[in-house]
N, C-alpha and C. Protein backbone atom coordinates (compact mmCIF):
# COMPACT_ATOMS: atom_id res chain seq x y z
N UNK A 1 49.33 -3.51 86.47
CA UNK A 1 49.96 -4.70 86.15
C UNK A 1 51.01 -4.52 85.08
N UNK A 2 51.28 -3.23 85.36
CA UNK A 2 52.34 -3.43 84.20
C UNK A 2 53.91 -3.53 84.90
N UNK A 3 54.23 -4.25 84.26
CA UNK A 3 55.58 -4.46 85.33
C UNK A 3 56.85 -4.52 83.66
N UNK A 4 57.86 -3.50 84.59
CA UNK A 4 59.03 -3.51 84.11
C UNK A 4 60.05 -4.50 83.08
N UNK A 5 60.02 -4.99 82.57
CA UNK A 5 60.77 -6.02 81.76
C UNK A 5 62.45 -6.16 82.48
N UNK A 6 63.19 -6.59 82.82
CA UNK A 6 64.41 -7.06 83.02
C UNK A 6 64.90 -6.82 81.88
N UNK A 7 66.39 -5.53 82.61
CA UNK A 7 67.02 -5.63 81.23
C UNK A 7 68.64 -6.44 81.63
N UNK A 8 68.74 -6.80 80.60
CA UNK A 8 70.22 -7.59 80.74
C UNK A 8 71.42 -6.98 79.92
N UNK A 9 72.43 -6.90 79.55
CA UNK A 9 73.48 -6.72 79.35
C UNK A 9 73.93 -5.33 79.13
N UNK A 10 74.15 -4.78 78.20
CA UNK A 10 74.57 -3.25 77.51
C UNK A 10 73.01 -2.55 78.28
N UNK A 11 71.74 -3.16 77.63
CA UNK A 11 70.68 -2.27 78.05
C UNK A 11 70.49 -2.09 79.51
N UNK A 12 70.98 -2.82 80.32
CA UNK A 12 70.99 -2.64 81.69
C UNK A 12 71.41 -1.47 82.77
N UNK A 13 73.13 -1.65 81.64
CA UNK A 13 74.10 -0.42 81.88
C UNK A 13 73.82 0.70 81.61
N UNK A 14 73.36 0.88 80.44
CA UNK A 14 72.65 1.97 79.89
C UNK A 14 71.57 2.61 81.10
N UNK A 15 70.44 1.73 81.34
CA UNK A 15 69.57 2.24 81.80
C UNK A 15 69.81 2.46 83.51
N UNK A 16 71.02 2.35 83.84
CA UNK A 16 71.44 2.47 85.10
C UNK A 16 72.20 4.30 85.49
N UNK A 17 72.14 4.64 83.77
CA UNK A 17 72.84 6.08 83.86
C UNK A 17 71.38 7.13 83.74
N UNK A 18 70.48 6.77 83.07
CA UNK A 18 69.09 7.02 83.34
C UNK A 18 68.43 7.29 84.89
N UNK A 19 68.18 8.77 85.71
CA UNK A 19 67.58 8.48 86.73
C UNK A 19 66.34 7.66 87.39
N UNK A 20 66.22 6.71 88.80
CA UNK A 20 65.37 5.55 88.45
C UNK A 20 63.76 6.45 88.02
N UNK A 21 63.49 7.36 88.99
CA UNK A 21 62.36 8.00 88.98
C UNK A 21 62.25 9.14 88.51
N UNK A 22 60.80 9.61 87.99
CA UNK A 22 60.65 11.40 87.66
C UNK A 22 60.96 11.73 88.45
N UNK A 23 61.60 12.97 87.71
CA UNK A 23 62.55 14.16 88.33
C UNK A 23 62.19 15.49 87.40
N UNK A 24 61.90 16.40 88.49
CA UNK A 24 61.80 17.63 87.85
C UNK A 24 63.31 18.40 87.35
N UNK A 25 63.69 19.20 86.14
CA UNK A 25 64.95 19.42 86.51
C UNK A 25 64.68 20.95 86.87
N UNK A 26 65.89 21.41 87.09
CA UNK A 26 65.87 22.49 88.04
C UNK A 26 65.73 23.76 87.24
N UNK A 27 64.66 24.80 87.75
CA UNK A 27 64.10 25.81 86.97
C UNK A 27 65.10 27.11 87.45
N UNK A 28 66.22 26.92 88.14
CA UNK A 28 66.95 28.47 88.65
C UNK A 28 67.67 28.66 87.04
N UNK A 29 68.51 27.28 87.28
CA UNK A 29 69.87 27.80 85.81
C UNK A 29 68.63 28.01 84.53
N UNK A 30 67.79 27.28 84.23
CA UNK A 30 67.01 27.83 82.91
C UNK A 30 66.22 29.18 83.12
N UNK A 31 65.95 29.79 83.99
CA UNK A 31 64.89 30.92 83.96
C UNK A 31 66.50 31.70 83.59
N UNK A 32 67.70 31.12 84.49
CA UNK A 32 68.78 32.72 84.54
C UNK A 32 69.54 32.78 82.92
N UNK A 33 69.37 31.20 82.06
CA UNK A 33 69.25 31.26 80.42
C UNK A 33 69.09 32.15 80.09
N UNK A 34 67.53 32.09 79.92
CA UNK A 34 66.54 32.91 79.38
C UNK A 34 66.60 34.28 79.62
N UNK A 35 67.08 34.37 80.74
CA UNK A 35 67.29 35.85 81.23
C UNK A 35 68.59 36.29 80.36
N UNK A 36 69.57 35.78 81.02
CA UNK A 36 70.26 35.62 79.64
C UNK A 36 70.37 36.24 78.44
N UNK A 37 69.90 35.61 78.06
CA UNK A 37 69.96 35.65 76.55
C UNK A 37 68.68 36.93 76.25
N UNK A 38 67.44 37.33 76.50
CA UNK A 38 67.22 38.06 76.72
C UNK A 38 67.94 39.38 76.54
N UNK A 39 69.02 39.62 77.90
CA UNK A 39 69.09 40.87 78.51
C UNK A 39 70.46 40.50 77.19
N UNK A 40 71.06 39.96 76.92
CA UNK A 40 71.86 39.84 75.43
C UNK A 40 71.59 40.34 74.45
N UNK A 41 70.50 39.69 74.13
CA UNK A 41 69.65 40.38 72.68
C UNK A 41 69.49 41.80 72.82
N UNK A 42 68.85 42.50 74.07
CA UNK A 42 68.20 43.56 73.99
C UNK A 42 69.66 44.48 74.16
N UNK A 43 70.82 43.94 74.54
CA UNK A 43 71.91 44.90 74.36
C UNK A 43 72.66 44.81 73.16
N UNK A 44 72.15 43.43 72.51
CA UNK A 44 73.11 43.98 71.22
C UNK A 44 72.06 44.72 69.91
N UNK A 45 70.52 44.58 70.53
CA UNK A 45 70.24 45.40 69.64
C UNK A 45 70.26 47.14 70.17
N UNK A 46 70.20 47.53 71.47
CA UNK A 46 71.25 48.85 71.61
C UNK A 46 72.21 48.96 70.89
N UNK A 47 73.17 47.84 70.56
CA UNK A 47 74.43 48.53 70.12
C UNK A 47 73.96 48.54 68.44
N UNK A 48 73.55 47.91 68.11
CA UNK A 48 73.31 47.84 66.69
C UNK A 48 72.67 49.21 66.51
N UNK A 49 71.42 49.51 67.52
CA UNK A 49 70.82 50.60 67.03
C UNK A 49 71.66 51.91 67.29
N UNK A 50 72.51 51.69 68.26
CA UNK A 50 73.61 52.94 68.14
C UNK A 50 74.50 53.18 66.91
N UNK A 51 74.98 52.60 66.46
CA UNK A 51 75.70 52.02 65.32
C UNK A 51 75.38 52.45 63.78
N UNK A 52 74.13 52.30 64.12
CA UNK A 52 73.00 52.92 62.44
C UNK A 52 72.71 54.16 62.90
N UNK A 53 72.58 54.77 64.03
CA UNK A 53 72.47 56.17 64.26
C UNK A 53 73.70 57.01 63.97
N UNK A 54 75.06 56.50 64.37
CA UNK A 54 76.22 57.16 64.00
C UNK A 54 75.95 56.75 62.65
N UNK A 55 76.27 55.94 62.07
CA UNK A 55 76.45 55.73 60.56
C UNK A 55 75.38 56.91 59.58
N UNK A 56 74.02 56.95 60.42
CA UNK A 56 73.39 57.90 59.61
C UNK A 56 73.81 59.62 59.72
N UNK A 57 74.27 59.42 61.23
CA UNK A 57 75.21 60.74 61.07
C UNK A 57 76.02 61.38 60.14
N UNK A 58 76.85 60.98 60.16
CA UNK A 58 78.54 60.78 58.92
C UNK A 58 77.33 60.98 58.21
N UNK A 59 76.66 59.98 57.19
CA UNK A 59 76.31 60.06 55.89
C UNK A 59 75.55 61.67 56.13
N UNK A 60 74.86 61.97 56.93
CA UNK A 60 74.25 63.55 56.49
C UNK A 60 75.55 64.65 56.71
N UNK A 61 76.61 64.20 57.31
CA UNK A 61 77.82 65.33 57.44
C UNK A 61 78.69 65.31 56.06
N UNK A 62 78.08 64.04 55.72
CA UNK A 62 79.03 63.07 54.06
C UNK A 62 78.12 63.85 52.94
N UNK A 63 76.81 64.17 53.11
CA UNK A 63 75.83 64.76 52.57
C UNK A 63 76.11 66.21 52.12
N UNK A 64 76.42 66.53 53.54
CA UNK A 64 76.56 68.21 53.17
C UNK A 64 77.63 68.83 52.66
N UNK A 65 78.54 68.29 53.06
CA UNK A 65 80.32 68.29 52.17
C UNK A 65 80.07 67.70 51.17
N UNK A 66 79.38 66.70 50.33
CA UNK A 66 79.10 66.40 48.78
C UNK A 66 78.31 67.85 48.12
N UNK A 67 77.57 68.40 48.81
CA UNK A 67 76.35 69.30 48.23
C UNK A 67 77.67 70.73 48.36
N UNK A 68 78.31 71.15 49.22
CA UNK A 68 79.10 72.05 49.24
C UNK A 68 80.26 71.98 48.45
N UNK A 69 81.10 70.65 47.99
CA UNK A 69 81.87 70.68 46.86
C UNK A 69 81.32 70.68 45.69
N UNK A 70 80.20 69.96 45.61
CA UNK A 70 79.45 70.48 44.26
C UNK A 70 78.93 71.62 44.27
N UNK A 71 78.79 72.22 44.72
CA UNK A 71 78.33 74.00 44.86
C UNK A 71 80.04 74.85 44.11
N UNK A 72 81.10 74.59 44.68
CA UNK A 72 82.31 75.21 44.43
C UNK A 72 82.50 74.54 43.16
N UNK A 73 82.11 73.24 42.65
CA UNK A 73 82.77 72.69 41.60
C UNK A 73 81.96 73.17 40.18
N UNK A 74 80.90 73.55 40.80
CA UNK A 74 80.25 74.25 39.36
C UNK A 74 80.26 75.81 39.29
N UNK A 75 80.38 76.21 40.73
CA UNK A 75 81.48 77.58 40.35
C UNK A 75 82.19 77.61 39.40
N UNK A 76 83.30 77.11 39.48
CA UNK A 76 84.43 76.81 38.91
C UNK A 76 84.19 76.30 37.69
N UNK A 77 83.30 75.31 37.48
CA UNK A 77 83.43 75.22 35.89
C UNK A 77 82.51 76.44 35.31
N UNK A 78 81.60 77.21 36.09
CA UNK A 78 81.10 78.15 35.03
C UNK A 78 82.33 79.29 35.24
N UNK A 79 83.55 79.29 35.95
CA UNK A 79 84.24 80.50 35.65
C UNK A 79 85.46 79.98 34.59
N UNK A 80 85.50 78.53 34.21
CA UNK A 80 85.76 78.34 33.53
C UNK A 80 85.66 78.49 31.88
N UNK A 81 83.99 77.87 31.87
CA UNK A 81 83.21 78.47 30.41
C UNK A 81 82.85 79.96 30.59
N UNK A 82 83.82 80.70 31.44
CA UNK A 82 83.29 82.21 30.97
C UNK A 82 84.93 82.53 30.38
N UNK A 83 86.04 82.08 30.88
CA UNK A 83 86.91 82.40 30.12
C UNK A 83 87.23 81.44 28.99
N UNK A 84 86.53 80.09 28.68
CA UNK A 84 86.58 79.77 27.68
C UNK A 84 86.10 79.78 26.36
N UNK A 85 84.88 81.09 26.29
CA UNK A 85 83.92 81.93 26.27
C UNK A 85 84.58 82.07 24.68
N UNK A 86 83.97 82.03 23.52
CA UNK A 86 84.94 82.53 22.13
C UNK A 86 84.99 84.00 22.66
N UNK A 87 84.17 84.84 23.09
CA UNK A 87 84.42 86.34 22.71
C UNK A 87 85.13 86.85 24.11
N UNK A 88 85.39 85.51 25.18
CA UNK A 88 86.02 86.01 26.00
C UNK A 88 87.93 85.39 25.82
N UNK A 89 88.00 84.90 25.24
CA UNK A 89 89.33 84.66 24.61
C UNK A 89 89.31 85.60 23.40
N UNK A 90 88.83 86.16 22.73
CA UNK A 90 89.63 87.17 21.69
C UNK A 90 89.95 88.19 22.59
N UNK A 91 88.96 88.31 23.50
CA UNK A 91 89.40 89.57 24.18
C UNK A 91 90.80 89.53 25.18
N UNK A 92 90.65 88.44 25.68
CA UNK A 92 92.01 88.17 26.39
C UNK A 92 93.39 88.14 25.73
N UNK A 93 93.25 87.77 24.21
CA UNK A 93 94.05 87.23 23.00
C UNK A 93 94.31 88.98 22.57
N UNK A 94 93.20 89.59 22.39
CA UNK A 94 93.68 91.28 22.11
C UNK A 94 94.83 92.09 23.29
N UNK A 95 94.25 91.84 24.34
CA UNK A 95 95.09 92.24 25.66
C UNK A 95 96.45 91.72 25.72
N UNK A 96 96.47 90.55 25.37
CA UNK A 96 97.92 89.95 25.28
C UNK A 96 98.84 90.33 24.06
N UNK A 97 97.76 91.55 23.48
CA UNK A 97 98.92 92.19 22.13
C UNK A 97 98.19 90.79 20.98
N UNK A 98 98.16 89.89 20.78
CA UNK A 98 97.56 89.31 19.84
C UNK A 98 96.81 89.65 18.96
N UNK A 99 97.38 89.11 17.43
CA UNK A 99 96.31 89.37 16.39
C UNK A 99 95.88 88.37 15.57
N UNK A 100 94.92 88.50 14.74
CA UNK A 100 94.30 87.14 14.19
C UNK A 100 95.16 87.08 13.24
N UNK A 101 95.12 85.92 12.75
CA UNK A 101 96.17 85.24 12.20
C UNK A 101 95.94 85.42 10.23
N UNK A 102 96.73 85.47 9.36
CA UNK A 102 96.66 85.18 7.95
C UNK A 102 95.68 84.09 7.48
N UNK A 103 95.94 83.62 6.25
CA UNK A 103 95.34 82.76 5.92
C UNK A 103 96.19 81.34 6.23
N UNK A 104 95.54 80.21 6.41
CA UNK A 104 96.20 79.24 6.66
C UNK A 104 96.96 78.64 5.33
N UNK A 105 98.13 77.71 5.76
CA UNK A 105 98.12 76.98 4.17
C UNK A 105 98.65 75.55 4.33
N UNK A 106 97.99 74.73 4.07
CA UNK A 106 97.98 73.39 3.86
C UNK A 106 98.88 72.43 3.09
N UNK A 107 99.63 71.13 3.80
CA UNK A 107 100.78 69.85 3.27
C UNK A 107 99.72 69.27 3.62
N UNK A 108 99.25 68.82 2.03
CA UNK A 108 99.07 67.38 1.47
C UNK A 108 100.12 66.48 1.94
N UNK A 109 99.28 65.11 1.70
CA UNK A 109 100.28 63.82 2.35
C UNK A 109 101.46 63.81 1.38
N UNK A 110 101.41 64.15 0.12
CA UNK A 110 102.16 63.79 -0.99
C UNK A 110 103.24 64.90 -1.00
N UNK A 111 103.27 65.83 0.01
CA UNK A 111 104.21 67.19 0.09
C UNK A 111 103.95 68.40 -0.65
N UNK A 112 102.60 68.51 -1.19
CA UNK A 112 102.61 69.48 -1.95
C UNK A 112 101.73 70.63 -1.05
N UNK A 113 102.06 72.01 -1.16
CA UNK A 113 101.64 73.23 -0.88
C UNK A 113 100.29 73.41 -1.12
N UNK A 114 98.81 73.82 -0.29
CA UNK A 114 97.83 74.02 -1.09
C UNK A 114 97.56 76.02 -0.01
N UNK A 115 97.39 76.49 -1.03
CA UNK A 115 97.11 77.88 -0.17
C UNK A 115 98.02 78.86 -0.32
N UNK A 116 97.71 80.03 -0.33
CA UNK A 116 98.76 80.98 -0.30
C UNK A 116 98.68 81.80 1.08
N UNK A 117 99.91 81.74 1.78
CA UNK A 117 99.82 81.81 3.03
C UNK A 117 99.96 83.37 2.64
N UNK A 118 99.50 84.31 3.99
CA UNK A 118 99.52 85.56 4.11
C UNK A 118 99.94 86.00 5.58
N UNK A 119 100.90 87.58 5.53
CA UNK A 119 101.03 87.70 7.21
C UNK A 119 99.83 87.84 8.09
N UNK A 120 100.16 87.72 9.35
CA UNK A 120 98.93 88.24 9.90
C UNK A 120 98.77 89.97 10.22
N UNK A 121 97.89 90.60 10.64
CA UNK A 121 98.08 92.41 10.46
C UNK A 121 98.51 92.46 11.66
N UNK A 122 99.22 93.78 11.43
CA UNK A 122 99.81 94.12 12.40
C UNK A 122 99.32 95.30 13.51
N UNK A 123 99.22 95.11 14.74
CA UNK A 123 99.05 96.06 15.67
C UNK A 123 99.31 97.56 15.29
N UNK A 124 98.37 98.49 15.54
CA UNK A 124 98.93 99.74 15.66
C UNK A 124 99.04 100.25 17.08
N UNK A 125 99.92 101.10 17.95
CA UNK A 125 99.90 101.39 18.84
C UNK A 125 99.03 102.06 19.73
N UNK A 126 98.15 102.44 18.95
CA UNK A 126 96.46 102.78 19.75
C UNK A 126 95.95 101.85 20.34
N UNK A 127 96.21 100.38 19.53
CA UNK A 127 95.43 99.31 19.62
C UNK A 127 95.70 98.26 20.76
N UNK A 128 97.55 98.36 21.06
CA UNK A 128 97.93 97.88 22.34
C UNK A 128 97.40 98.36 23.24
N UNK A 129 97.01 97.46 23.97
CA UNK A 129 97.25 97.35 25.45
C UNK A 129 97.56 98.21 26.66
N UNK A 130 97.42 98.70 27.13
CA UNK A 130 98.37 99.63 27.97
C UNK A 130 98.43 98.90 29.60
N UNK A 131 97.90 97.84 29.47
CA UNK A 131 98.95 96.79 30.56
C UNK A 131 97.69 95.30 30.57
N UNK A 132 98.54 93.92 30.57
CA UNK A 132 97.79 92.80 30.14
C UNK A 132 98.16 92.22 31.88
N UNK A 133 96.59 92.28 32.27
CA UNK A 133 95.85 91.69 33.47
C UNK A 133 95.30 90.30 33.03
N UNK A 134 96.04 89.49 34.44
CA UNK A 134 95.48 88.16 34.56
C UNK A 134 94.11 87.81 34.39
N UNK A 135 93.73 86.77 34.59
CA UNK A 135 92.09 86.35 34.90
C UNK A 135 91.98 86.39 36.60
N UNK A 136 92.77 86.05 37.11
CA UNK A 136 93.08 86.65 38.49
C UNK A 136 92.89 87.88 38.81
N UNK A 137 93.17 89.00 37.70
CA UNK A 137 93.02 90.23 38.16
C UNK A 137 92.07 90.53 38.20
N UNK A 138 91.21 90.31 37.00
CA UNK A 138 90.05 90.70 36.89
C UNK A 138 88.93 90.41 37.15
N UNK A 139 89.10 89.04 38.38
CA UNK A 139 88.32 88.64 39.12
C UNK A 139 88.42 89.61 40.18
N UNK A 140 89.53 89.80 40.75
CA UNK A 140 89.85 90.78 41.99
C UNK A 140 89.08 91.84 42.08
N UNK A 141 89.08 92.34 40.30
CA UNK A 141 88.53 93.82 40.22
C UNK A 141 87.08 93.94 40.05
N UNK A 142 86.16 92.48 40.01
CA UNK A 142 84.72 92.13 39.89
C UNK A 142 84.66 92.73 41.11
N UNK A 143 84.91 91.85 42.43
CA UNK A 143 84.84 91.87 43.92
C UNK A 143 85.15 93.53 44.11
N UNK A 144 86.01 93.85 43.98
CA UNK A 144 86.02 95.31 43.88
C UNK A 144 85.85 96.11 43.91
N UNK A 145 84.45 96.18 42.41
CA UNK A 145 83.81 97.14 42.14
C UNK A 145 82.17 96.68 43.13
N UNK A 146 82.41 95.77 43.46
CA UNK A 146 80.77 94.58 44.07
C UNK A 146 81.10 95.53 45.60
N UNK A 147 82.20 95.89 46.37
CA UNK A 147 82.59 96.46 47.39
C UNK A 147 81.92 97.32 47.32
N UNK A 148 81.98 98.56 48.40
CA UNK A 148 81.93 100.00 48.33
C UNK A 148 83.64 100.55 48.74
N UNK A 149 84.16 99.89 49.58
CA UNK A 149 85.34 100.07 49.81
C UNK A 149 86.07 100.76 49.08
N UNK A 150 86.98 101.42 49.16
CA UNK A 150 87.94 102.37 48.25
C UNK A 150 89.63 101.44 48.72
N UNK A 151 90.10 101.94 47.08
CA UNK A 151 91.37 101.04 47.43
C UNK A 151 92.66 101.94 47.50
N UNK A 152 93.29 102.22 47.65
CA UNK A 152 94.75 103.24 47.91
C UNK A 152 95.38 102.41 46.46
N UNK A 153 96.42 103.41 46.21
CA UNK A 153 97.04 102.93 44.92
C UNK A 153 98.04 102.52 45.42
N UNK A 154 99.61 101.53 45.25
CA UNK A 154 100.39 101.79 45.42
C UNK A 154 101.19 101.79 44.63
N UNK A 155 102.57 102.26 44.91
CA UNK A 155 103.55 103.21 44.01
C UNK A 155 103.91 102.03 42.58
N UNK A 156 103.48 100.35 42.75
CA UNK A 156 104.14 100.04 41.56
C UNK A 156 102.99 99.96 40.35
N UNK A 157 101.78 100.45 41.01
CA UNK A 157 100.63 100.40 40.47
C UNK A 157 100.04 102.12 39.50
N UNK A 158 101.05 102.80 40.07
CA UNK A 158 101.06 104.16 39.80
C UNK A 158 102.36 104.36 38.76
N UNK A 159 103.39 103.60 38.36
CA UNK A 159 104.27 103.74 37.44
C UNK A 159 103.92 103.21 35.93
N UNK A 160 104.31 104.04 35.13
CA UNK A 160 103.97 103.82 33.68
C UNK A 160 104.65 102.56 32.87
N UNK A 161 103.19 101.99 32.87
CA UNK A 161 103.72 100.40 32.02
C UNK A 161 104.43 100.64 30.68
N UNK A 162 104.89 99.80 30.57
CA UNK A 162 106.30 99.38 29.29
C UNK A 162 105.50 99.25 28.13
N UNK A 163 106.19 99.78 27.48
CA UNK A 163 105.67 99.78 25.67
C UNK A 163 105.99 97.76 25.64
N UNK A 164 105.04 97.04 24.54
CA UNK A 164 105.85 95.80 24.71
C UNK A 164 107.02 96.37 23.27
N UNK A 165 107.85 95.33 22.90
CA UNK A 165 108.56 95.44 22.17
C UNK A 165 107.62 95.30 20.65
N UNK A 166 108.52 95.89 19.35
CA UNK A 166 107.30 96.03 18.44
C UNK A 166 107.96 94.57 17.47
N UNK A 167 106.95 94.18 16.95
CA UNK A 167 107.24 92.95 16.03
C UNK A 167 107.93 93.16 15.67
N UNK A 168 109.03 92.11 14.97
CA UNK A 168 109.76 92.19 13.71
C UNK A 168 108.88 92.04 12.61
N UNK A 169 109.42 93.58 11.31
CA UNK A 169 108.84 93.05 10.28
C UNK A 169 109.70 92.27 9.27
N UNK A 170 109.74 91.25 9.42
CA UNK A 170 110.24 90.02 8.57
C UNK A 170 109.21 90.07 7.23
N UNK A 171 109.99 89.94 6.16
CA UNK A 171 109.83 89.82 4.95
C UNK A 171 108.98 88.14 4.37
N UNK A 172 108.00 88.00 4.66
CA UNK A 172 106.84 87.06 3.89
C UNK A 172 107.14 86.27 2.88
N UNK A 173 107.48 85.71 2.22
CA UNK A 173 107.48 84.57 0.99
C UNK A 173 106.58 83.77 0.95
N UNK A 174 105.80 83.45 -0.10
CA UNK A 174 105.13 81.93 -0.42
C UNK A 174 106.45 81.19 -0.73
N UNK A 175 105.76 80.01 -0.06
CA UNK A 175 106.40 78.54 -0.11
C UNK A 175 106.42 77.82 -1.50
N UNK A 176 107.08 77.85 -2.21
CA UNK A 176 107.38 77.46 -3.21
C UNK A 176 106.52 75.84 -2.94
N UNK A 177 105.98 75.36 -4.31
CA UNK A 177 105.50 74.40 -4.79
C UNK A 177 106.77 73.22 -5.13
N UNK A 178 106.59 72.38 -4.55
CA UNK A 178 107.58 71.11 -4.88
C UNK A 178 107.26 70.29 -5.86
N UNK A 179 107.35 70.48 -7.54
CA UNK A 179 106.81 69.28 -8.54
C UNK A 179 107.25 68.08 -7.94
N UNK A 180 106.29 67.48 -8.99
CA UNK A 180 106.73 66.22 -9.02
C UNK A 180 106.86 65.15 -7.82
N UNK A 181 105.68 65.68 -6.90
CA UNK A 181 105.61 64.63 -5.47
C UNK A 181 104.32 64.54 -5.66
């Protein structure tokens, strides 16, 4: 006994776009959705998971080129602190004909002299050099001797190195004291 109510105006129209009876709706287009979306998901998580596999690639190829420049880069700084070495710079500083230096002597802000300066000594010719090799060279000649290999001489390597030229001996003065500053 239940009966329908009469609808009249707007609600009428309305309920005329409403189908009159149940209706199943149709299960092809929603199952092929679902399918859908589905077979979607499961390919974009293929691609995603391809994606983090290359990416983890690179980073272990990014890995091993970090570990191999840091391998050369601390080479390099320990062949650095070996020639920056104090007793490996006097020695390089002797080879280059170099000698240690006088006493220092010091300008105050006010211009005045503190110190009595002195020359530095001078080389005797025993003491030169008889030819000044790079740090280049004497890396060459590490590897070298680390060889068994034998090396041939050649002819500019077999000619007698050059005396260097001998200091001037220039005549020394203390620096006079400036009163009155």
């Amino acid at each position: 006994m239940s009966r329908k109510p009469e609808l009249k105006g707007r609600a009428a129209r309305l309920a005329r776009l409403f189908p009159a009876g149940p209706r199943q709706a149709a299960r092809t287009p929603f199952v092929l959705l679902v399918v859908l979306l589905l077979g979607g998901g499961l390919i974009g998580l293929l691609v995603l998971n391809s994606a983090l596999s290359e990416g983890s690639f690179k980073m272990d190829d990014l890995q091993k080129d970090t570990k191999s420049l840091t391998d050369e880069q601390q080479a390099l700084q320990r062949d650095i602190d070996s020639y920056s070495a104090p007793d490996a710079l006097q020695r390089r500083a002797r080879e280059l004909g170099m000698v240690p230096g006088g006493d220092p002597v010091f300008l105050s802000p006010d211009g005045t002299v503190k110190g009595v300066p002195s020359a530095a000594a001078q080389q005797s010719l025993e003491d030169a050099p008889a030819a000044v090799r790079p740090p280049e060279a004497i890396r060459l000649s590490r590897t070298d001797q680390v060889s068994s290999s034998t090396v041939t001489p050649t002819p500019s390597t077999l000619s007698e190195p050059t005396e260097p030229p001998a200091p001037s001996a220039a005549p020394t003065e203390a620096i006079p004291e400036t009163p009155g500053r």
